[in-house]
N, C-alpha and C. Protein backbone atom coordinates (compact mmCIF):
# COMPACT_ATOMS: atom_id res chain seq x y z
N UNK A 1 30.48 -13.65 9.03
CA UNK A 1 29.15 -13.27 9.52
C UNK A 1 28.13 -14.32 9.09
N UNK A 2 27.26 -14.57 9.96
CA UNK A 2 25.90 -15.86 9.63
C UNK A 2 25.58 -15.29 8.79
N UNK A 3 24.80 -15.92 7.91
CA UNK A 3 23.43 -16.11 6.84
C UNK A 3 22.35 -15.60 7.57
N UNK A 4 21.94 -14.45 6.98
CA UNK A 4 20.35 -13.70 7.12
C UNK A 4 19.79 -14.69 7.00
N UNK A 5 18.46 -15.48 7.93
CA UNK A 5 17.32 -16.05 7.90
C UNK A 5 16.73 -15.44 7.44
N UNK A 6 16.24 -15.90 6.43
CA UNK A 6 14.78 -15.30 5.59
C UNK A 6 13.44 -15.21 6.51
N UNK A 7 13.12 -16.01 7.67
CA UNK A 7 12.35 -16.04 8.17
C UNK A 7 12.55 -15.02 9.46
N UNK A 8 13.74 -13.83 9.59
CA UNK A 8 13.87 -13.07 10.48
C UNK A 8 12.92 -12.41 10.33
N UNK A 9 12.82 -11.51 11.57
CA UNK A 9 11.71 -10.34 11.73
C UNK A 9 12.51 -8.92 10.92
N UNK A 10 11.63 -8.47 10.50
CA UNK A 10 12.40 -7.02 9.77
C UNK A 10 12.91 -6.17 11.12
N UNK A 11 12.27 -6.09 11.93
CA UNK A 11 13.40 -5.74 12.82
C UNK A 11 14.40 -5.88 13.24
N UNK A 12 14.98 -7.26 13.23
CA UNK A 12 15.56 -8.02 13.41
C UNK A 12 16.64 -7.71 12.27
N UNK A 13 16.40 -7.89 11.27
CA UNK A 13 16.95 -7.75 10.32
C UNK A 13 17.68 -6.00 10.02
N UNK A 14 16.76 -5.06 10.33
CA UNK A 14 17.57 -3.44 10.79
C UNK A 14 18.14 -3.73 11.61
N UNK A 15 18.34 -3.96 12.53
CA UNK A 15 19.41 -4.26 13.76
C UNK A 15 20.62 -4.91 13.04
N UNK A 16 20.41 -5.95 12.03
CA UNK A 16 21.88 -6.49 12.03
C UNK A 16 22.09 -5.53 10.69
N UNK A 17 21.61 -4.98 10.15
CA UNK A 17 22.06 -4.23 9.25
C UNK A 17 22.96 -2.75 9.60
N UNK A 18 22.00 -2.33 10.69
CA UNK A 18 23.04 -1.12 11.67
C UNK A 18 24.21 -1.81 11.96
N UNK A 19 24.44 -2.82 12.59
CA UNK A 19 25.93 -3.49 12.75
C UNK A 19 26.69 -3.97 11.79
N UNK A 20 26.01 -3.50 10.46
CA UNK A 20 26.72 -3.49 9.50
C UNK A 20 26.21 -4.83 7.89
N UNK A 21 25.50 -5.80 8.48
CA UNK A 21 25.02 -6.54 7.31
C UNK A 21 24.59 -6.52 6.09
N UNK A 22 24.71 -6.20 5.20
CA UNK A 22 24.12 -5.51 3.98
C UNK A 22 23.25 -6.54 3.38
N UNK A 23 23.48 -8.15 3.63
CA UNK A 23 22.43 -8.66 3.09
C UNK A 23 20.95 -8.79 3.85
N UNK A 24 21.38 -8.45 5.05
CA UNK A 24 20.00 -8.12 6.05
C UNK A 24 19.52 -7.14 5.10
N UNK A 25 19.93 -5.65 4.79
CA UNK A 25 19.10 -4.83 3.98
C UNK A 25 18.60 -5.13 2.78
N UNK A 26 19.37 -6.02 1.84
CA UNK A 26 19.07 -6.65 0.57
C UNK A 26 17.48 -7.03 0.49
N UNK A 27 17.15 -8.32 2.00
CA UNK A 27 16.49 -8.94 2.39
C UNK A 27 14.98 -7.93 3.03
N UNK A 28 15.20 -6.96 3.43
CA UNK A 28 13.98 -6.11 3.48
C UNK A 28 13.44 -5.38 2.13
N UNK A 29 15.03 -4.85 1.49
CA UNK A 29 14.22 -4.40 0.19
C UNK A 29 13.19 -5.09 -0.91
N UNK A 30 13.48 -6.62 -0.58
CA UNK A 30 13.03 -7.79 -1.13
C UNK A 30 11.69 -8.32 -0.90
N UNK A 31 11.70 -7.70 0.92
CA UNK A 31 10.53 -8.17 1.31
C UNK A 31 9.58 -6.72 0.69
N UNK A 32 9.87 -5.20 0.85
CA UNK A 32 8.83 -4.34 0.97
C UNK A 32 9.00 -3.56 -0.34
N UNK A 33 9.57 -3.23 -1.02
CA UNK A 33 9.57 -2.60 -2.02
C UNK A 33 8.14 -2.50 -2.90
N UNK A 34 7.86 -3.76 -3.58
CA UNK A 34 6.42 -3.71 -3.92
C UNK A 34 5.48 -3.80 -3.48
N UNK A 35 4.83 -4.05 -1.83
CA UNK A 35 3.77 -3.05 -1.41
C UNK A 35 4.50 -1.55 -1.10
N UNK A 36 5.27 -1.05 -1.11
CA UNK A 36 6.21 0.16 -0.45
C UNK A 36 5.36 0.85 -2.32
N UNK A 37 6.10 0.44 -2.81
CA UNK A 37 5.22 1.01 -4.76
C UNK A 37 4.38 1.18 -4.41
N UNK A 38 2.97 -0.41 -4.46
CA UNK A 38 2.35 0.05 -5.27
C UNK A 38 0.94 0.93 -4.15
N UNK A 39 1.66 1.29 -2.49
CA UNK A 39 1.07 2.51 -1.97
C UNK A 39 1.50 4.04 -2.50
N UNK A 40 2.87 4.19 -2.98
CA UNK A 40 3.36 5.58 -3.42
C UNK A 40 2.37 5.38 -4.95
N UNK A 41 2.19 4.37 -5.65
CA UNK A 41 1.43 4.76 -6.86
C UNK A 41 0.30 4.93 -6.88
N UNK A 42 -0.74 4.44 -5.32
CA UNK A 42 -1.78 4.56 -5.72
C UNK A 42 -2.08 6.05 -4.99
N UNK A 43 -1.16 6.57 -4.77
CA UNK A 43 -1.09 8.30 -4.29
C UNK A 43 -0.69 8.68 -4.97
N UNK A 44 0.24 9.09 -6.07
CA UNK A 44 1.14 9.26 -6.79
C UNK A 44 0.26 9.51 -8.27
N UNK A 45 -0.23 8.39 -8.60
CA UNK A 45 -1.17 7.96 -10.13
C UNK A 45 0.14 8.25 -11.28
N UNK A 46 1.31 8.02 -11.04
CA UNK A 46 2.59 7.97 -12.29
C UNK A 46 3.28 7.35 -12.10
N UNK A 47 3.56 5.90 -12.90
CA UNK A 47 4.55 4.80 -11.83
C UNK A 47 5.87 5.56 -12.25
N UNK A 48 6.13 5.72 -12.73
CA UNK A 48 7.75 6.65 -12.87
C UNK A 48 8.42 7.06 -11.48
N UNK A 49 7.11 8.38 -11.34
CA UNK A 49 7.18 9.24 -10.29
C UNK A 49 7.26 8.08 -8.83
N UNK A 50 6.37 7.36 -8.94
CA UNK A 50 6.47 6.21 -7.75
C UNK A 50 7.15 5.45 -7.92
N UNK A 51 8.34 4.84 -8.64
CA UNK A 51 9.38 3.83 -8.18
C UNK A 51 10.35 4.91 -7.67
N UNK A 52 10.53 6.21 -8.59
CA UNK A 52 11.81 7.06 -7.95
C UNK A 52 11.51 7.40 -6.01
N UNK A 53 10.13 7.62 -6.03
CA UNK A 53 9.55 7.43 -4.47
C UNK A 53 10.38 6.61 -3.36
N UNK A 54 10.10 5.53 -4.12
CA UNK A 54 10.24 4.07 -3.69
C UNK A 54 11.72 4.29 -3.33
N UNK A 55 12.60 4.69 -4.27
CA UNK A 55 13.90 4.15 -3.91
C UNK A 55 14.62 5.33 -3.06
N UNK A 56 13.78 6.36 -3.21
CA UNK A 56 13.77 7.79 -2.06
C UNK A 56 13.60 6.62 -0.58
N UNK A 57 12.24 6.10 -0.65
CA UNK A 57 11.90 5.64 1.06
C UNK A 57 13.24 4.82 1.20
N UNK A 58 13.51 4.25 0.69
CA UNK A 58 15.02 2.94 0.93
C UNK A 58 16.24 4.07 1.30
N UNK A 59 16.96 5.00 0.36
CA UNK A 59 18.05 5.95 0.57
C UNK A 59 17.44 6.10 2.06
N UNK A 60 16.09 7.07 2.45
CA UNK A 60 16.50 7.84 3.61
C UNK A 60 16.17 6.48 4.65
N UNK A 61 16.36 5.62 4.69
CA UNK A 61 16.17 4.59 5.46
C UNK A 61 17.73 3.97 5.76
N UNK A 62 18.44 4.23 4.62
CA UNK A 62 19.93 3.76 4.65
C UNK A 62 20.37 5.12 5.59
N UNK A 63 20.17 6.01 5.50
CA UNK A 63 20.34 7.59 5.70
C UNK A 63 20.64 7.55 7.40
N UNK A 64 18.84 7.14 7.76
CA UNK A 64 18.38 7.52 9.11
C UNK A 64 18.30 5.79 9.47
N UNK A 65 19.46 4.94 9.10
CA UNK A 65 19.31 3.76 10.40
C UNK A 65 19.88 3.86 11.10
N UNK A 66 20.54 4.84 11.97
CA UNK A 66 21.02 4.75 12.83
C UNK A 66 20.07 5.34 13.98
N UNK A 67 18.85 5.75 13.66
CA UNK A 67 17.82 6.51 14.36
C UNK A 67 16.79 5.37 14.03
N UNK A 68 17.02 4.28 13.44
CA UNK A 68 15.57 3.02 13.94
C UNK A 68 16.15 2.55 15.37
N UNK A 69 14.83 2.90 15.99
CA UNK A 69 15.07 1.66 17.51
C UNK A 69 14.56 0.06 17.37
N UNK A 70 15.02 -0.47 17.87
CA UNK A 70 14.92 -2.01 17.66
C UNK A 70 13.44 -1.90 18.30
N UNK A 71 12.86 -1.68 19.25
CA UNK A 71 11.51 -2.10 19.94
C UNK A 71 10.50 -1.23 18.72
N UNK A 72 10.97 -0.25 17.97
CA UNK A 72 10.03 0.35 16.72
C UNK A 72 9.83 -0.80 15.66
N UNK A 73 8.35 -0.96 15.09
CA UNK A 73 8.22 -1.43 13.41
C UNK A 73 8.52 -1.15 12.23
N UNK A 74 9.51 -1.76 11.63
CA UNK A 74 10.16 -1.04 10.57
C UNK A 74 9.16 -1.00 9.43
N UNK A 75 7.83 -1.55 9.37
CA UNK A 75 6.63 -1.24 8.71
C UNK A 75 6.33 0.23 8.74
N UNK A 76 6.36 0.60 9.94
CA UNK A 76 5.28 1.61 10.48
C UNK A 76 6.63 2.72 9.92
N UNK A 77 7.73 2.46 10.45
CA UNK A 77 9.29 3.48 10.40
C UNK A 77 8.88 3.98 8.38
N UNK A 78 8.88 2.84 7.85
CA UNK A 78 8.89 3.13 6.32
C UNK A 78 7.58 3.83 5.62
N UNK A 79 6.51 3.30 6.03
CA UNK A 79 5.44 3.71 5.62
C UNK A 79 5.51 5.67 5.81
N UNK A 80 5.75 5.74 7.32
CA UNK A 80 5.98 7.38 7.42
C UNK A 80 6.35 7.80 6.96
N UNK A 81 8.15 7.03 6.46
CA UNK A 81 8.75 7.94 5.29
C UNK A 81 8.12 7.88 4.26
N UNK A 82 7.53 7.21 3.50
CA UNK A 82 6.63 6.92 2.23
C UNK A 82 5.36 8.22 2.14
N UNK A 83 4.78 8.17 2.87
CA UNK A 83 3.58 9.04 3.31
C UNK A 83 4.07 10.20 3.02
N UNK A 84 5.13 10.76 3.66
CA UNK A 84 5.65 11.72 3.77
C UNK A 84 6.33 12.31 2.63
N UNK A 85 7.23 11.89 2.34
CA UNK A 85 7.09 11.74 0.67
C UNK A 85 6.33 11.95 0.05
N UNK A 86 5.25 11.38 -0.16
CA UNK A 86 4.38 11.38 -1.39
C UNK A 86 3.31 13.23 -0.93
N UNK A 87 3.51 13.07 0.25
CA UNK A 87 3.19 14.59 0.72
C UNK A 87 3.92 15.62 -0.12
N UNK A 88 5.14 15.38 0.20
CA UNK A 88 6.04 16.72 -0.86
C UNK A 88 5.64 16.65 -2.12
N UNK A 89 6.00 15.32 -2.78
CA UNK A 89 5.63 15.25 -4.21
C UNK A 89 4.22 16.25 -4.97
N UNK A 90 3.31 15.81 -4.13
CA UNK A 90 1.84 16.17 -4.40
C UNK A 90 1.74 17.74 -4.11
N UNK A 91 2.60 18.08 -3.47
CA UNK A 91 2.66 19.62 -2.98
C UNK A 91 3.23 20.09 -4.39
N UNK A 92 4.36 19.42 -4.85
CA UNK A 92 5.17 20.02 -6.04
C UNK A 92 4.36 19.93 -7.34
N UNK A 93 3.26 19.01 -7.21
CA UNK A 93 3.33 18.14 -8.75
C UNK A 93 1.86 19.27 -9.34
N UNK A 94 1.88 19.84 -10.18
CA UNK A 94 0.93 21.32 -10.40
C UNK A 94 -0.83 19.90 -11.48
N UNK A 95 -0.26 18.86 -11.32
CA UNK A 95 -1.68 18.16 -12.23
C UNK A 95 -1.35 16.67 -11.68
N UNK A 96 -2.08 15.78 -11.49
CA UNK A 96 -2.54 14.94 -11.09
C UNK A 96 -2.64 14.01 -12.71
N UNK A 97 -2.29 12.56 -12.87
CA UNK A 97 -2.53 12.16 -14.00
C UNK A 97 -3.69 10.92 -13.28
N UNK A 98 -5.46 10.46 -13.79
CA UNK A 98 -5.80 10.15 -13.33
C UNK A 98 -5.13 8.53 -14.04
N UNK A 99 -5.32 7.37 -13.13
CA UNK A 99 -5.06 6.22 -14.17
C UNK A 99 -5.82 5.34 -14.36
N UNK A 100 -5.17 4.41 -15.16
CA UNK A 100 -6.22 3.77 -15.84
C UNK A 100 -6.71 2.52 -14.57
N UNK A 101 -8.11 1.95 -15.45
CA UNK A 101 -8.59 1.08 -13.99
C UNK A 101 -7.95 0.19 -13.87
N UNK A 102 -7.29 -0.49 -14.71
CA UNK A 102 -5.79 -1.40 -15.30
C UNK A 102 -4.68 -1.59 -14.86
N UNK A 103 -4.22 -0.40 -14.09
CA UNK A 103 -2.87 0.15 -14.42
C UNK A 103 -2.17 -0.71 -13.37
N UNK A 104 -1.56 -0.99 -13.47
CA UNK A 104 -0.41 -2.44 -12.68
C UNK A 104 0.06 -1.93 -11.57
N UNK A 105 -0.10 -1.99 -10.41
CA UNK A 105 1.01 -1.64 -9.01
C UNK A 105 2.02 -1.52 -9.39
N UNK A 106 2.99 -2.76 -10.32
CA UNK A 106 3.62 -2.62 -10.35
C UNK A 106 4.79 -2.15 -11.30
N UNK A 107 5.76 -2.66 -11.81
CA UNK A 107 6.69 -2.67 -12.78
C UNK A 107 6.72 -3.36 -13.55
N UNK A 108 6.47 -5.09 -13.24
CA UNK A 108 6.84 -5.60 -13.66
C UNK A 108 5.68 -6.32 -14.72
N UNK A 109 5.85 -7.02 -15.66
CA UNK A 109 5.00 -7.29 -16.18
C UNK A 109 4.00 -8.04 -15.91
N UNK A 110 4.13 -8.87 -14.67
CA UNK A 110 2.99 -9.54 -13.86
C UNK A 110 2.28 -9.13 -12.64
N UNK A 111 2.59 -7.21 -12.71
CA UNK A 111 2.27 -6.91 -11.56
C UNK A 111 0.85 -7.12 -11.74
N UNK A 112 0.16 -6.97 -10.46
CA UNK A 112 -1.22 -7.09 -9.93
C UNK A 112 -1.94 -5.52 -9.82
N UNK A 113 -3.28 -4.78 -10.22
CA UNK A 113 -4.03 -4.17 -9.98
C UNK A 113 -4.23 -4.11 -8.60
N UNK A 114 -4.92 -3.00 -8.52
CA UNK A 114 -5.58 -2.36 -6.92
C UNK A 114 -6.63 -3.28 -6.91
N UNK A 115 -7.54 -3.85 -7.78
CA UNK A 115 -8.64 -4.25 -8.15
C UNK A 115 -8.07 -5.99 -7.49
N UNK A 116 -7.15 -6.49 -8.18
CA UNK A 116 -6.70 -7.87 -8.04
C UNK A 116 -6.23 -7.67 -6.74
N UNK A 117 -5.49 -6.64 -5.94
CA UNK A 117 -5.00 -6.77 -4.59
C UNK A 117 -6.54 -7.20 -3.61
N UNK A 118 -7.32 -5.98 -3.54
CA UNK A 118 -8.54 -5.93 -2.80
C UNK A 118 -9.91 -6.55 -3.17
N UNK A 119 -9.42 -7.26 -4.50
CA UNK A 119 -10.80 -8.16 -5.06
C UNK A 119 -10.10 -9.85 -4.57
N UNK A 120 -11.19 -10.36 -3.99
CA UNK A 120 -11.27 -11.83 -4.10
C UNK A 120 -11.17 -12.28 -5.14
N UNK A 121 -10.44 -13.73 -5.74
CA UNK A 121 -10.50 -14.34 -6.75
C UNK A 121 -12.00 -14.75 -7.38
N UNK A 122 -12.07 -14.94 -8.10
CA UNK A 122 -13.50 -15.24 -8.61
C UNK A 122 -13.03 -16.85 -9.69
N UNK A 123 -13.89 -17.54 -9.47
CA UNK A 123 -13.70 -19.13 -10.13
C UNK A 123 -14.26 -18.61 -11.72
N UNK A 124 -13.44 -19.16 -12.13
CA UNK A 124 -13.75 -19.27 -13.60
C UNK A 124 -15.15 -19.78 -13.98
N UNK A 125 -15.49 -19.06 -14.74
CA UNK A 125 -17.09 -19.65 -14.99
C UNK A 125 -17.10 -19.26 -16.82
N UNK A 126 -18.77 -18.90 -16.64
CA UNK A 126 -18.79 -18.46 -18.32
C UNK A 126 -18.45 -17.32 -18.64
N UNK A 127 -19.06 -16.71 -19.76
CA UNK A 127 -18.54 -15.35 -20.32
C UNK A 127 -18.83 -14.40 -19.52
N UNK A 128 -20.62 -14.70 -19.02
CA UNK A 128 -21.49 -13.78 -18.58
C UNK A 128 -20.56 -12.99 -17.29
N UNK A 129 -20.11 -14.28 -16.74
CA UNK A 129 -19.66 -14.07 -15.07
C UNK A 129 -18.33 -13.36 -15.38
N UNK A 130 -17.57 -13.77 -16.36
CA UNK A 130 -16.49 -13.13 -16.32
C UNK A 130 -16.71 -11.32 -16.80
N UNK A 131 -17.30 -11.23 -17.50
CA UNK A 131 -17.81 -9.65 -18.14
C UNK A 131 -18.31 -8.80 -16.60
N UNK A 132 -19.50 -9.64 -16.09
CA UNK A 132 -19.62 -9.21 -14.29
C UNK A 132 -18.73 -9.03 -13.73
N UNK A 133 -17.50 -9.84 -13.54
CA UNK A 133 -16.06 -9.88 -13.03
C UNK A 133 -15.82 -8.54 -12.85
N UNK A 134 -14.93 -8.51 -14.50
CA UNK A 134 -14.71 -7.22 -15.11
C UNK A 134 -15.13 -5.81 -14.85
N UNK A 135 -16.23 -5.92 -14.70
CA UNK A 135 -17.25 -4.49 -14.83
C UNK A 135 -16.97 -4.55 -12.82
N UNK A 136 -17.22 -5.18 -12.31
CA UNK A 136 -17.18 -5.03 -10.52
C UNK A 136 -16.24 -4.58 -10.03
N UNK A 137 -14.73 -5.00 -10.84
CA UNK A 137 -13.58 -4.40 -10.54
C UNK A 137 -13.28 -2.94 -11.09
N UNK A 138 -13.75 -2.67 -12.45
CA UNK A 138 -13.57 -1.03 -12.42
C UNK A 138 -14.41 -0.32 -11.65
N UNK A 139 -15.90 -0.74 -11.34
CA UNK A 139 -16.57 0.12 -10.61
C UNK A 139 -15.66 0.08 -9.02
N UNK A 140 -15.09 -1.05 -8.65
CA UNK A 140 -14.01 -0.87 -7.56
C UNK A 140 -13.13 0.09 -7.45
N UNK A 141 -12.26 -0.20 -8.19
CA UNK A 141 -10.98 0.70 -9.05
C UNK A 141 -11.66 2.64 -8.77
N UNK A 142 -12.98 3.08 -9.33
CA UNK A 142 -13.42 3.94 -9.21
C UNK A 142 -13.76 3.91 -8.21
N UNK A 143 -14.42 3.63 -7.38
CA UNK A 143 -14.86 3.85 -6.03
C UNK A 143 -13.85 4.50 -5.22
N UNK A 144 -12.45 3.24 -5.14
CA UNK A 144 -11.41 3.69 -4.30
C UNK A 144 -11.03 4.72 -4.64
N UNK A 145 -10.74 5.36 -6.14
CA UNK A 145 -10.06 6.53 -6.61
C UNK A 145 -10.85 8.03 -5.96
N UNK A 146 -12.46 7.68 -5.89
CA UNK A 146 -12.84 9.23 -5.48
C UNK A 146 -13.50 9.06 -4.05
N UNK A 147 -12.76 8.01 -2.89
CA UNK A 147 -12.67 8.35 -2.05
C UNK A 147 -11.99 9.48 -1.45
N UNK A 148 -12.57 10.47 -0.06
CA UNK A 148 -12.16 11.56 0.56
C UNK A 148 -10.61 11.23 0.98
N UNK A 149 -9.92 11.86 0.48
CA UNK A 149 -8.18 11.63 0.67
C UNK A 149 -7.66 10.66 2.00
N UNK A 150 -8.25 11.26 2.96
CA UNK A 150 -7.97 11.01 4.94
C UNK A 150 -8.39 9.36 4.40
N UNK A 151 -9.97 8.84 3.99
CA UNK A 151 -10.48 7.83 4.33
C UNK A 151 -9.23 6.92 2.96
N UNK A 152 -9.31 7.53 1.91
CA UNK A 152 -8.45 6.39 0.95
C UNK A 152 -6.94 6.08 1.28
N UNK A 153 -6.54 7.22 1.75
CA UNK A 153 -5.02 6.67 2.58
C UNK A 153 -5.22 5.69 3.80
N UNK A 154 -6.41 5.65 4.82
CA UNK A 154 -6.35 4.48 5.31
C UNK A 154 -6.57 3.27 4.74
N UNK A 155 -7.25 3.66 4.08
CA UNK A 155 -7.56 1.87 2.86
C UNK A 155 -6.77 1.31 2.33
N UNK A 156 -5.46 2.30 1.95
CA UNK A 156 -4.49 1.93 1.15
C UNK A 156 -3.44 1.62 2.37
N UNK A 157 -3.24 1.88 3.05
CA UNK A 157 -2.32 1.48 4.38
C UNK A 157 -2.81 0.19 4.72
N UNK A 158 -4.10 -0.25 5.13
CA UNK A 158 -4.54 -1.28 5.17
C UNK A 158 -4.80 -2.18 4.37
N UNK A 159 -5.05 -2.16 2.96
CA UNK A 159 -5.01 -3.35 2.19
C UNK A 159 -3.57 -3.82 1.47
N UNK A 160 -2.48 -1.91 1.17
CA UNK A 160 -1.75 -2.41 0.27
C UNK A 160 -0.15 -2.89 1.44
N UNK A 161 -0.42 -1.97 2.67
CA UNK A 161 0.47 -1.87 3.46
C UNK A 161 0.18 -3.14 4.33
N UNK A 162 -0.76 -3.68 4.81
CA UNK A 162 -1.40 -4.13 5.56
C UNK A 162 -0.77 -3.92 6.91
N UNK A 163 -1.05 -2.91 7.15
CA UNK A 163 -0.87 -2.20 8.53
C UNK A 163 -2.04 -2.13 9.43
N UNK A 164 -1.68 -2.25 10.41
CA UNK A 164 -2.99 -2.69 11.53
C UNK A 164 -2.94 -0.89 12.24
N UNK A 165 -4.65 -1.05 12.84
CA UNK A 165 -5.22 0.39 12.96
C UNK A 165 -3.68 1.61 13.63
N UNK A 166 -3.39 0.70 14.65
CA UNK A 166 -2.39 1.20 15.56
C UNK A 166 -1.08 2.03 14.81
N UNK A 167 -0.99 1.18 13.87
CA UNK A 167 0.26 1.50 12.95
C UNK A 167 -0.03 2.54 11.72
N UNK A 168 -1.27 1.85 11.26
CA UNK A 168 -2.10 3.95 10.34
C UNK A 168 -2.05 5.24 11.48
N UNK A 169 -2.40 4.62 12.89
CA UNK A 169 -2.84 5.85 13.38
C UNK A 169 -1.46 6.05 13.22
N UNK A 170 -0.10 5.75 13.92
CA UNK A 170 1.18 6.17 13.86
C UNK A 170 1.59 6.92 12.46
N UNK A 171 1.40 6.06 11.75
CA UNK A 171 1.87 6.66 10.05
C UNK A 171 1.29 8.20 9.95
N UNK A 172 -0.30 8.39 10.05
CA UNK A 172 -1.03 9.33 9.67
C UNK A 172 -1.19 10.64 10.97
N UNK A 173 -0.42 10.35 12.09
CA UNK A 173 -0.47 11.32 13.04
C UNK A 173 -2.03 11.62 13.60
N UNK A 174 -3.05 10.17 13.77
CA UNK A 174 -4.24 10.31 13.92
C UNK A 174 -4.38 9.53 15.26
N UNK A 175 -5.88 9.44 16.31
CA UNK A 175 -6.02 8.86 16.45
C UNK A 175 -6.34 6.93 16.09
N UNK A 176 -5.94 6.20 16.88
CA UNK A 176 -6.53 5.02 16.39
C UNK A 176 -8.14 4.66 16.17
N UNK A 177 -8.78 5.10 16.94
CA UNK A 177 -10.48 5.26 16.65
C UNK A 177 -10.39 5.81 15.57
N UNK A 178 -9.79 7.24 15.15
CA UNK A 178 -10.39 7.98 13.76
C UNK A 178 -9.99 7.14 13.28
N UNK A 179 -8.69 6.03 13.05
CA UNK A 179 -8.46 5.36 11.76
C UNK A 179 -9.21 4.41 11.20
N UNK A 180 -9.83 3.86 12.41
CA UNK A 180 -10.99 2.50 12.40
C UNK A 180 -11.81 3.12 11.49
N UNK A 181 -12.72 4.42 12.36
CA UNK A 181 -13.92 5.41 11.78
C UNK A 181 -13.29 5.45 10.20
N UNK A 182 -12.43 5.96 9.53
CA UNK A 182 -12.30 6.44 8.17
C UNK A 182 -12.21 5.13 7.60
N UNK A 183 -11.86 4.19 7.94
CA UNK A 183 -11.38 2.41 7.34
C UNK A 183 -13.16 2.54 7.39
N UNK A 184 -13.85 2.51 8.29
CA UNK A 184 -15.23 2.10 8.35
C UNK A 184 -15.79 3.15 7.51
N UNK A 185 -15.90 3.89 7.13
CA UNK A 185 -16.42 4.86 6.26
C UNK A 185 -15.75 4.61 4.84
N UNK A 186 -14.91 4.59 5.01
CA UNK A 186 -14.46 3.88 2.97
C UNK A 186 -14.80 2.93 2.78
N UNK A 187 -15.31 1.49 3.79
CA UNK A 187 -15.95 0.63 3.80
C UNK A 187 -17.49 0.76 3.04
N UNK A 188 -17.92 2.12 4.10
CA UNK A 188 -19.16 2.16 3.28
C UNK A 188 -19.33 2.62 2.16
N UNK A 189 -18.49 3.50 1.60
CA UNK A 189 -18.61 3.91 0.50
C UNK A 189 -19.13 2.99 -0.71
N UNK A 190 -17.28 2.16 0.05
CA UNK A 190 -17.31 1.31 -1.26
C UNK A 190 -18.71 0.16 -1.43
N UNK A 191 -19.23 -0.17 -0.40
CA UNK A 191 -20.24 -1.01 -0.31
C UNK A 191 -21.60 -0.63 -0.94
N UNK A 192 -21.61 0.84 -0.98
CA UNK A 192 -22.46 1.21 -1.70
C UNK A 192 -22.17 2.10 -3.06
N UNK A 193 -21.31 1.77 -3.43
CA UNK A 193 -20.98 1.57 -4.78
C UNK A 193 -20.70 0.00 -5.58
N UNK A 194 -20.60 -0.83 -4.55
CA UNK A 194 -21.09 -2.33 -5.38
C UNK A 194 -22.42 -2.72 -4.52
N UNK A 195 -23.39 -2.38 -4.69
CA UNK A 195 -24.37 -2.57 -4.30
C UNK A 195 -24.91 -3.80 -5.47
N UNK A 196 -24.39 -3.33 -6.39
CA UNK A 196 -25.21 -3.97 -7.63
C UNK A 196 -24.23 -5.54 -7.72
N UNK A 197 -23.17 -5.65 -6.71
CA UNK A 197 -22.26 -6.74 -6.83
C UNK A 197 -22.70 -7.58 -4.94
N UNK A 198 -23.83 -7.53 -4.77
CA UNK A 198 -24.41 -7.95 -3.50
C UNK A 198 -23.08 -9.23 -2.89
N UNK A 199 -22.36 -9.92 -3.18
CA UNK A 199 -22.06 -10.99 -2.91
C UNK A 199 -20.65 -10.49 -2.76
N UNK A 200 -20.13 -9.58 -3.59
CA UNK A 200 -18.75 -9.15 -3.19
C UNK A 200 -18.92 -8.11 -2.36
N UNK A 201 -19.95 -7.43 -2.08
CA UNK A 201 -20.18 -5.84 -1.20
C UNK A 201 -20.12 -6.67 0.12
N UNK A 202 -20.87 -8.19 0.28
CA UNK A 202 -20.97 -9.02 1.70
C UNK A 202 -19.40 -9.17 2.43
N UNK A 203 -18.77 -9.09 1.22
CA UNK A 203 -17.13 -9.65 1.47
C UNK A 203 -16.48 -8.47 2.06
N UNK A 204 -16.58 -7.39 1.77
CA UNK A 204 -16.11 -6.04 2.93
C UNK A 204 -16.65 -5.89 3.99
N UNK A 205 -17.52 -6.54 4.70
CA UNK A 205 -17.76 -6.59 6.06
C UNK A 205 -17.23 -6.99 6.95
């Protein structure tokens, strides 16, 4: 059997995996696993609880490939199961742990923040700027956290999933206008919660 191109389409890549390839699947888990995290964690708030998630969305994906169609996005195919998931969980889970503004997407020890995903880099400067830094990203970090559920699951589909409107509306069983509308409304939120960060609030427009 050929060598999986790394540069295949993930569709592409479920297809040869239904015919049996296993390093085609290797090669998606590779590609999605950590945005696939660190959306179950930022629903979730327990990375524990969200890697076991994680490797839930992969099983029922091994489960139900024989029910991906090739003309479907295996973005959009996973995210549903993910969503869906984290639906039961949250139904079961009797307390919510809130987390810290810190807390890593990921596992690993160089994972990246919600803050570092959806914040622009900022150039090294002096103390002053870096302490500003600092303080812009937790008031971030907070913002996103007590967004209205509907509007922060699109934000998080879109920044961590980067799924385009068409593909939230699919995931979330919504129209595509409402998804724009709630993306545009967590927009504002957040914009007016860095009000006091004028130059990064310009950058969500």
């Amino acid at each position: 059997m050929a060598a999986v191109q790394g540069d295949a389409s993930d569709e592409t890549l479920m297809v040869r995996y239904q015919r049996g390839d296993r390093e085609a699947f290797t090669l998606l888990v590779r590609r999605h696993h950590r945005p696939l995290y660190n959306f179950v964690l930022r629903q979730l708030r327990q990375p524990t609880v969200a890697e076991e998630v994680t490797q839930e969305v992969f099983l029922r994906v091994v489960q139900r490939a024989s029910e991906f169609k090739h003309e479907a996005r295996f973005s959009t195919w996973t995210y549903a199961i993910a969503r869906n998931l984290c639906i039961d969980q949250l139904r079961k889970a009797a307390h919510r742990r809130h987390p810290s503004l810190d807390q890593p997407l990921g596992p690993a020890d160089d994972a990246r923040s919600l803050a570092d995903v959806v914040a622009s880099e900022e150039p090294r400067g002096d103390a002053e700027r870096g302490t500003a830094t600092n303080k812009m990203r937790a008031v971030l970090i907070q913002a996103v956290e007590t967004l209205p559920e509907d509007q922060r699951e699109v934000y998080l589909l879109r920044e961590l999933g980067n799924l385009s409107f068409k593909e939230i509306a699919e995931v979330t069983g919504v129209a595509e206008n409402t998804a724009k509308s709630r993306m545009r409304y967590a927009l504002d939120r957040l914009r007016t919660s860095l009000s006091d960060y004028e130059e990064y609030a310009r950058a969500l427009r």
